[in-house]
Protein backbone atom coordinates (compact mmCIF):
# COMPACT_ATOMS: atom_id res chain seq x y z
CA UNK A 1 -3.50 15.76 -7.51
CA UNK A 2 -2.82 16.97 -3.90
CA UNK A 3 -0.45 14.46 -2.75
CA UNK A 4 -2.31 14.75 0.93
CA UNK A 5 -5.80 13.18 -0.87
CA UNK A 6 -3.47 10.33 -1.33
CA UNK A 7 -2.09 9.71 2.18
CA UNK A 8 -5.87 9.56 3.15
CA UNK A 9 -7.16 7.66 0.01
CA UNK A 10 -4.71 5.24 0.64
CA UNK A 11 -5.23 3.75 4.15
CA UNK A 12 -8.97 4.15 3.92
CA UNK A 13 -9.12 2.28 0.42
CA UNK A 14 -6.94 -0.29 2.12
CA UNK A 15 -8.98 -0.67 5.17
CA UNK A 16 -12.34 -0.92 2.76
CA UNK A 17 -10.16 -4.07 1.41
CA UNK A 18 -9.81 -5.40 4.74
CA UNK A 19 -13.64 -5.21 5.57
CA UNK A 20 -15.10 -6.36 2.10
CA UNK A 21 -12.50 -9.37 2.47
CA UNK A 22 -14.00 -10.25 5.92
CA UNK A 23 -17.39 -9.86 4.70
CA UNK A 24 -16.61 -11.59 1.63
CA UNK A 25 -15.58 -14.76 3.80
CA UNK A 26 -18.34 -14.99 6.49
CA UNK A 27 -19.90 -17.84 4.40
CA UNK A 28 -16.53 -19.87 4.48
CA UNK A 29 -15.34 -18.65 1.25
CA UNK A 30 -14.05 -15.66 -0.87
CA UNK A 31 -15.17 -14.97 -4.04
CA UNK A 32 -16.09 -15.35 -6.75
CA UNK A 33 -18.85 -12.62 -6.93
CA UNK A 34 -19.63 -8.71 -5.91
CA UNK A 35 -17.79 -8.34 -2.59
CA UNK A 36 -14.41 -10.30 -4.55
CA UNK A 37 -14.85 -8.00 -7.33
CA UNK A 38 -15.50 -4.56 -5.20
CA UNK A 39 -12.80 -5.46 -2.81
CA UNK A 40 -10.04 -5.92 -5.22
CA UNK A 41 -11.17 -2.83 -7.01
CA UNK A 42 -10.90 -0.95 -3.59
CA UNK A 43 -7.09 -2.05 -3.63
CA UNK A 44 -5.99 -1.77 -6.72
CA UNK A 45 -7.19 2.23 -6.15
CA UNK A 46 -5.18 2.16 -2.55
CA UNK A 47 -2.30 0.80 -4.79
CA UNK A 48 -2.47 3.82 -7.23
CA UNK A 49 -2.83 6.36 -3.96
CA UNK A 50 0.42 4.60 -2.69
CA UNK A 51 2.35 5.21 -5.37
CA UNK A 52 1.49 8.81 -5.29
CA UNK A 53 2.70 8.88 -1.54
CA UNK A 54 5.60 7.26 -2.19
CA UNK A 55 6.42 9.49 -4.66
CA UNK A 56 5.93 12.22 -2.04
CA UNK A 57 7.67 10.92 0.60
CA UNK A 58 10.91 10.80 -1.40
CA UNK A 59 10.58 14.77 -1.44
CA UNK A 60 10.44 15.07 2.01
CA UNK A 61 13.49 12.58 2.31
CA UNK A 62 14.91 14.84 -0.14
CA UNK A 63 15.22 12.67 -3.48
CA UNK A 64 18.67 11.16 -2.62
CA UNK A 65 19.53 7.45 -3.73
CA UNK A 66 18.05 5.68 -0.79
CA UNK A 67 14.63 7.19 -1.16
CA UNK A 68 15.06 7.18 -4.80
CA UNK A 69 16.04 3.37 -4.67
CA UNK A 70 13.37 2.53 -2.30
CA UNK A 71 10.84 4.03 -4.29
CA UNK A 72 11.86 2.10 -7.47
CA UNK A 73 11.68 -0.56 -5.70
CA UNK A 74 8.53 0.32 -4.33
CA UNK A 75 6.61 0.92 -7.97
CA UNK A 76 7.85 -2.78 -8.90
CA UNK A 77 6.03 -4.27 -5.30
CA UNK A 78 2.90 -2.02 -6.84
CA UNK A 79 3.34 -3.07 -10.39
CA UNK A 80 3.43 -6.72 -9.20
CA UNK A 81 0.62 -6.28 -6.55
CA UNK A 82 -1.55 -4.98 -9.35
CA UNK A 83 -0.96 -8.23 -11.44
CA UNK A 84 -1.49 -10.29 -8.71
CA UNK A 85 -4.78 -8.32 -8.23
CA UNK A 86 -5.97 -8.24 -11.56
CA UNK A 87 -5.05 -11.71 -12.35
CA UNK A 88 -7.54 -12.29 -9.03
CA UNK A 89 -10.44 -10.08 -10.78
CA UNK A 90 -9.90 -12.17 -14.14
CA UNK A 91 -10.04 -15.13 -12.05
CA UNK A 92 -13.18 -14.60 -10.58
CA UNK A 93 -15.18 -13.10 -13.51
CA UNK A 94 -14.07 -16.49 -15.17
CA UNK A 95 -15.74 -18.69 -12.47
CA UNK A 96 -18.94 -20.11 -11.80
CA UNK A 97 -17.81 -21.09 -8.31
CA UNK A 98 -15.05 -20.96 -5.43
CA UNK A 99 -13.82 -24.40 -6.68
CA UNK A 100 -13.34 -23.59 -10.15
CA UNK A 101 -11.90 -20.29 -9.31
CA UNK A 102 -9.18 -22.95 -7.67
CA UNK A 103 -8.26 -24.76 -10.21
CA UNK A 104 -7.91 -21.69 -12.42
CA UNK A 105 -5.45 -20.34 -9.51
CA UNK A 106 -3.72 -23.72 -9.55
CA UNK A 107 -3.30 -23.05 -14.21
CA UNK A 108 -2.26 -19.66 -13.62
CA UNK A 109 0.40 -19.57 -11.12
CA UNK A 110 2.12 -22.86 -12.79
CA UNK A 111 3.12 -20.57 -15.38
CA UNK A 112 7.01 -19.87 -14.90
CA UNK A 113 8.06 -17.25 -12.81
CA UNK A 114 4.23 -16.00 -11.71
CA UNK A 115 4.16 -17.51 -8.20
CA UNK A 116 7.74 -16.34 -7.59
CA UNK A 117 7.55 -12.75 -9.07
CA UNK A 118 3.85 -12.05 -8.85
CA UNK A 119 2.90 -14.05 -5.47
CA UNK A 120 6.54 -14.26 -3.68
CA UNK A 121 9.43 -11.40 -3.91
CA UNK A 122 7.62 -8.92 -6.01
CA UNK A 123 4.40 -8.00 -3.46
CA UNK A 124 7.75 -7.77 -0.08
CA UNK A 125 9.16 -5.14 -2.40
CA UNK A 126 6.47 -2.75 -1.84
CA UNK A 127 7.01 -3.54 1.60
CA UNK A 128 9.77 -3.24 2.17
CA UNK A 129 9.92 0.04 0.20
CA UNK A 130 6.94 1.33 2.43
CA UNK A 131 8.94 0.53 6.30
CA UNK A 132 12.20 1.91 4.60
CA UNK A 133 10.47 5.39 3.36
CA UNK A 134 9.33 6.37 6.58
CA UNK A 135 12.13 5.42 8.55
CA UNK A 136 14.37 7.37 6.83
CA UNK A 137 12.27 10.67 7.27
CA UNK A 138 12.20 9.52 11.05
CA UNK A 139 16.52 9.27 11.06
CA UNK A 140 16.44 12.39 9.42
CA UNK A 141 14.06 13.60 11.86
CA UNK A 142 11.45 15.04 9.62
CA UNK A 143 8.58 12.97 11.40
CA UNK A 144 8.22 11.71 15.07
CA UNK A 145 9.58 8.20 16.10
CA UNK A 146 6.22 6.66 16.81
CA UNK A 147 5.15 7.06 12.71
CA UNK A 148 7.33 4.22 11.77
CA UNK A 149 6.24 2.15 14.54
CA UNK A 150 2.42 2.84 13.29
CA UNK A 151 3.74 1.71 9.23
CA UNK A 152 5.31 -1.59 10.54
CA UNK A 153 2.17 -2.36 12.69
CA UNK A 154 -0.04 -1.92 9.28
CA UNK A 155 2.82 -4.35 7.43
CA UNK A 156 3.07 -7.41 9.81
CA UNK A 157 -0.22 -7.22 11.14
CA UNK A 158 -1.74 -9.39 7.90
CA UNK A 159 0.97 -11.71 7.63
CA UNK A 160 -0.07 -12.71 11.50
CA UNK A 161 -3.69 -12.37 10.36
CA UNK A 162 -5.35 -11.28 7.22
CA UNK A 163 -8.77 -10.52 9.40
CA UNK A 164 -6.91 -7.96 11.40
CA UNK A 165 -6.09 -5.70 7.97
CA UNK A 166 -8.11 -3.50 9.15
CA UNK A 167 -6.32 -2.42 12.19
CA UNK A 168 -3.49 -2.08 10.08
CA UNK A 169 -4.83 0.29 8.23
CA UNK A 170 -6.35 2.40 10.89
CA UNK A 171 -2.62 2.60 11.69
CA UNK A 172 -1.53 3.63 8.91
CA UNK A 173 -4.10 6.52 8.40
CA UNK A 174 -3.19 7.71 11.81
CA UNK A 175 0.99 7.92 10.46
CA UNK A 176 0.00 9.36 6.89
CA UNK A 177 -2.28 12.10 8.45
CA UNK A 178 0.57 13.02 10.43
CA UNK A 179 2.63 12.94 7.05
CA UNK A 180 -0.22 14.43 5.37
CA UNK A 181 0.22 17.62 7.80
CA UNK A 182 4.37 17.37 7.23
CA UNK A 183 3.66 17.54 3.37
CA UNK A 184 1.65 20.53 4.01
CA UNK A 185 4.10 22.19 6.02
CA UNK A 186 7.12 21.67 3.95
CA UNK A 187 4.98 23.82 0.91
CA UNK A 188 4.57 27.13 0.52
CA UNK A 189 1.30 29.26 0.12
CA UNK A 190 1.36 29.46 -3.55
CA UNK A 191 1.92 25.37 -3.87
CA UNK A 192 5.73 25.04 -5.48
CA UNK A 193 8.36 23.00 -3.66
CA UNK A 194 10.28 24.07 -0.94
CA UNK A 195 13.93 23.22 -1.02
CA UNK A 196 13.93 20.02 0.08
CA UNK A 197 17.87 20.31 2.38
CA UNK A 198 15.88 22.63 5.32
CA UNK A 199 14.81 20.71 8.30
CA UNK A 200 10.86 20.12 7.61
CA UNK A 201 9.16 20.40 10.93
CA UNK A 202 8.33 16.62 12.37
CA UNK A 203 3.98 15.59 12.74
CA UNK A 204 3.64 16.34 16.32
């Protein structure tokens, strides 16, 4: 797949979250039901596109360590994200009503380990992986200063407020069209690799 369907697939699938979740609560609940269900669908699929983008970002940083490392550690945030997501789904196609999807919660994530690894350090890694990505194409100068600014809004803007996810993600679409364009700089015509040690020209 063209990795630049991804950098768009993957803010706009994430913003999609934002607004079904939103939508999903205007009765003073979420879930369980069609908007829970389409929602966590739509973010799964951003999950899968950000994986692809990570996986093109560490060509452009030029598949040392770091970007190796952060990408590894980037898959096991996604891999754990997914779990979380998909033990949401099971949740709700298991319950009659919000309160019962509660007490399922409550069963699930008193298993060993799940609210740590599936809940706690395993969703930062993705994170984490995400802030450290771009920054290091911005130290190597590769994309403009402002990008990484435009990724951190998109991270700490749910943990202030979930509601405002969707500004988040309008952020981040503006800072992975500009890496879209840097991806499709640093290829030739014919669609091979360039050799990732030349200087790829920073999103304007």
């Amino acid at each position: 797949m063209n990795p630049r369907i991804a950098f768009v697939a993957a803010p706009v699938l994430t913003f999609t979250y934002g607004v079904i979740r939103i939508l999903d609560g205007l009765d003073g609940s979420r879930g369980p039901g069609l908007a829970w269900t389409t929602g966590h669908l739509a973010f799964i699929g951003a999950l899968v596109f950000f994986a692809m983008t990570f996986h093109e970002i560490r060509r452009l940083a030029g598949r040392g360590r770091l970007a190796t490392g952060l990408v590894a550690a980037g898959y096991i945030g996604i891999t754990t994200l997914i779990a979380q997501f998909t033990i949401d789904l099971v949740v709700g196609f298991r319950s009659a009503d919000h309160a019962a999807m509660d007490v399922m919660f409550d069963q699930v994530q008193s298993v060993p380990g799940v609210q740590q690894v599936v809940y706690g350090f395993g969703p930062l890694l993705f994170f984490v992986a995400q802030i450290g990505l771009v920054l290091q194409l911005a130290i190597q100068r590769r994309v403009k200063a402002w990008m990484p600014v435009l990724v951190i809004a998109d991270v700490l803007v749910p943990f202030v407020e979930k509601d405002l996810m969707p500004l988040g993600a309008a952020c981040l679409l503006i800072s992975f069209l500009a890496l879209a364009r840097v991806s499709r700089a640093s290829r030739p015509a014919g669609g091979r690799h360039r050799v990732d040690e030349s200087a790829v020209p920073a999103a304007a």
